[in-house]
Protein backbone atom coordinates (compact mmCIF):
# COMPACT_ATOMS: atom_id res chain seq x y z
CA UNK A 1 -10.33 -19.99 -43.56
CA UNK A 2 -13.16 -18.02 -42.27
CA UNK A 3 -14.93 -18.50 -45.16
CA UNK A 4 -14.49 -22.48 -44.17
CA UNK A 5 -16.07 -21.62 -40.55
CA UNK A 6 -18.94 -19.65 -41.74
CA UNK A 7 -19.88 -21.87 -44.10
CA UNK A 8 -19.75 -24.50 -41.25
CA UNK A 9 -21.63 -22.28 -38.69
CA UNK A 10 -22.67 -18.66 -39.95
CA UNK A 11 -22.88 -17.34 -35.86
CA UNK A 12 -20.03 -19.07 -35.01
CA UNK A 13 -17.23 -16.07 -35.09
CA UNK A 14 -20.00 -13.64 -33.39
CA UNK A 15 -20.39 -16.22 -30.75
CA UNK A 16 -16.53 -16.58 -30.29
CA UNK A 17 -15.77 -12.93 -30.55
CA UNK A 18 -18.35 -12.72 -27.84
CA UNK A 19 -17.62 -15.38 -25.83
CA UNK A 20 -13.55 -14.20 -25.79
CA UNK A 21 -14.93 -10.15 -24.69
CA UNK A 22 -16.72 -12.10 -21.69
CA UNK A 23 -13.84 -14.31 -20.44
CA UNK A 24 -11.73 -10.99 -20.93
CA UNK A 25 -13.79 -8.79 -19.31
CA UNK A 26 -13.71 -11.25 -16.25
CA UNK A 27 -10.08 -11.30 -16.19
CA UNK A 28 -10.20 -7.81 -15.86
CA UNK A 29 -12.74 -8.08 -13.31
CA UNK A 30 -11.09 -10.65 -11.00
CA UNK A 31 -7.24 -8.39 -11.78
CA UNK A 32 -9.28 -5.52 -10.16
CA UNK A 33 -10.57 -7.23 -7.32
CA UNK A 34 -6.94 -8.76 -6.67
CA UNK A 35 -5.23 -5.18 -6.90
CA UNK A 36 -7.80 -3.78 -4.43
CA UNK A 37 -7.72 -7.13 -1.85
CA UNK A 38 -3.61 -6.44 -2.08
CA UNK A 39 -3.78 -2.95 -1.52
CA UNK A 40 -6.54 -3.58 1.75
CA UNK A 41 -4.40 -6.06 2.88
CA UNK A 42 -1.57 -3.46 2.64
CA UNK A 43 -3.53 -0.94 4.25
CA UNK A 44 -4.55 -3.48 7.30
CA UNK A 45 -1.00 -4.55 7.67
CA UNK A 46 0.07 -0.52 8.06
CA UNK A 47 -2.35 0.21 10.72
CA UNK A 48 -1.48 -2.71 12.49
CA UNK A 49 2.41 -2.17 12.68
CA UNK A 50 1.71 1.79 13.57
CA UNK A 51 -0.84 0.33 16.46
CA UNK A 52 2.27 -1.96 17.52
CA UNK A 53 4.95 0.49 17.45
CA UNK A 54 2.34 3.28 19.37
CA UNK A 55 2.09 0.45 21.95
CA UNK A 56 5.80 -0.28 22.28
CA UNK A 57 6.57 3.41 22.62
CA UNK A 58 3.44 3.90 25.54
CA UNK A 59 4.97 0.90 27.83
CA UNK A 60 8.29 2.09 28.63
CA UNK A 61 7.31 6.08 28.41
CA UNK A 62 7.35 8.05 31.87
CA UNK A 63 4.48 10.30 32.89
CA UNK A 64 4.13 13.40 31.09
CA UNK A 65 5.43 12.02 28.18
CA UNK A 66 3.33 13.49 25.02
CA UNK A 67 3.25 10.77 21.99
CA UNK A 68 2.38 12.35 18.19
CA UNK A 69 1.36 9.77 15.59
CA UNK A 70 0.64 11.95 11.94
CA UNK A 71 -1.69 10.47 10.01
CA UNK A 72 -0.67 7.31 8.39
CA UNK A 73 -1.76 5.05 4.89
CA UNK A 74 -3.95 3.24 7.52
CA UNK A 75 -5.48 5.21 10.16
CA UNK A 76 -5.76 8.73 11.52
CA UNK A 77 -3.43 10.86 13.60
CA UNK A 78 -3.08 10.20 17.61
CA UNK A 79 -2.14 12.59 20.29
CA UNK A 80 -1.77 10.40 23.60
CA UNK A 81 -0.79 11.71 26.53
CA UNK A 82 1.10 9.68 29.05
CA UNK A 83 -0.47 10.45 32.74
CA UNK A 84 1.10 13.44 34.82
CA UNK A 85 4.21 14.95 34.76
CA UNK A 86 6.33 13.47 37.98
CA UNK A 87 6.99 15.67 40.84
CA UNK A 88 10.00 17.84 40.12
CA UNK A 89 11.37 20.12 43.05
CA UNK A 90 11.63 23.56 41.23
CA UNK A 91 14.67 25.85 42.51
CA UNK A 92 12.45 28.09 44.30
CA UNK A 93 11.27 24.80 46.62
CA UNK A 94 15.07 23.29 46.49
CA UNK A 95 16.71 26.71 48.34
CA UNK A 96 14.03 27.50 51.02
CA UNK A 97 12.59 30.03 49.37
CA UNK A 98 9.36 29.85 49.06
């Protein structure tokens, strides 16, 4: 059989063999680029749900409140501090003395 094709066209198995290395070597391209869009897409999605929760948790926290995000797949830690503590009598202040 190949002996049929070269006789037909000498350059035509070098031209497939190269043609089928290019459309490969695109598929591996474009299987690349799809792995890395996922994985940014992942990544976005991460910081955006950690960014909702943090924002969930500050709304309904009283002063003084101290919030620790570690860092996550999308974004870096946060320390947030929630305004001041509220006015607590100590016992001193409660009994008079002093």
């Amino acid at each position: 059989m190949m002996n049929l094709i070269t006789a037909v066209d000498p350059d035509l198995p070098v031209r497939l063999s190269s043609a089928l290395a290019h459309a490969s070597s695109w598929k591996s391209v474009i299987l690349l680029l799809g792995v890395l869009v996922i994985g940014l897409i992942g990544r976005l999605l991460a910081e955006w749900q950690r960014r909702k929760t943090l924002v969930a948790v500050i709304k309904d926290a009283p002063g003084g409140t101290v919030i620790v995000q570690n860092r996550g797949r999308g974004g870096p830690a946060m320390r947030i501090e929630i305004g001041p503590a509220p006015n607590v009598p100590n016992d001193q202040s409660a009994l008079g003395g002093g």
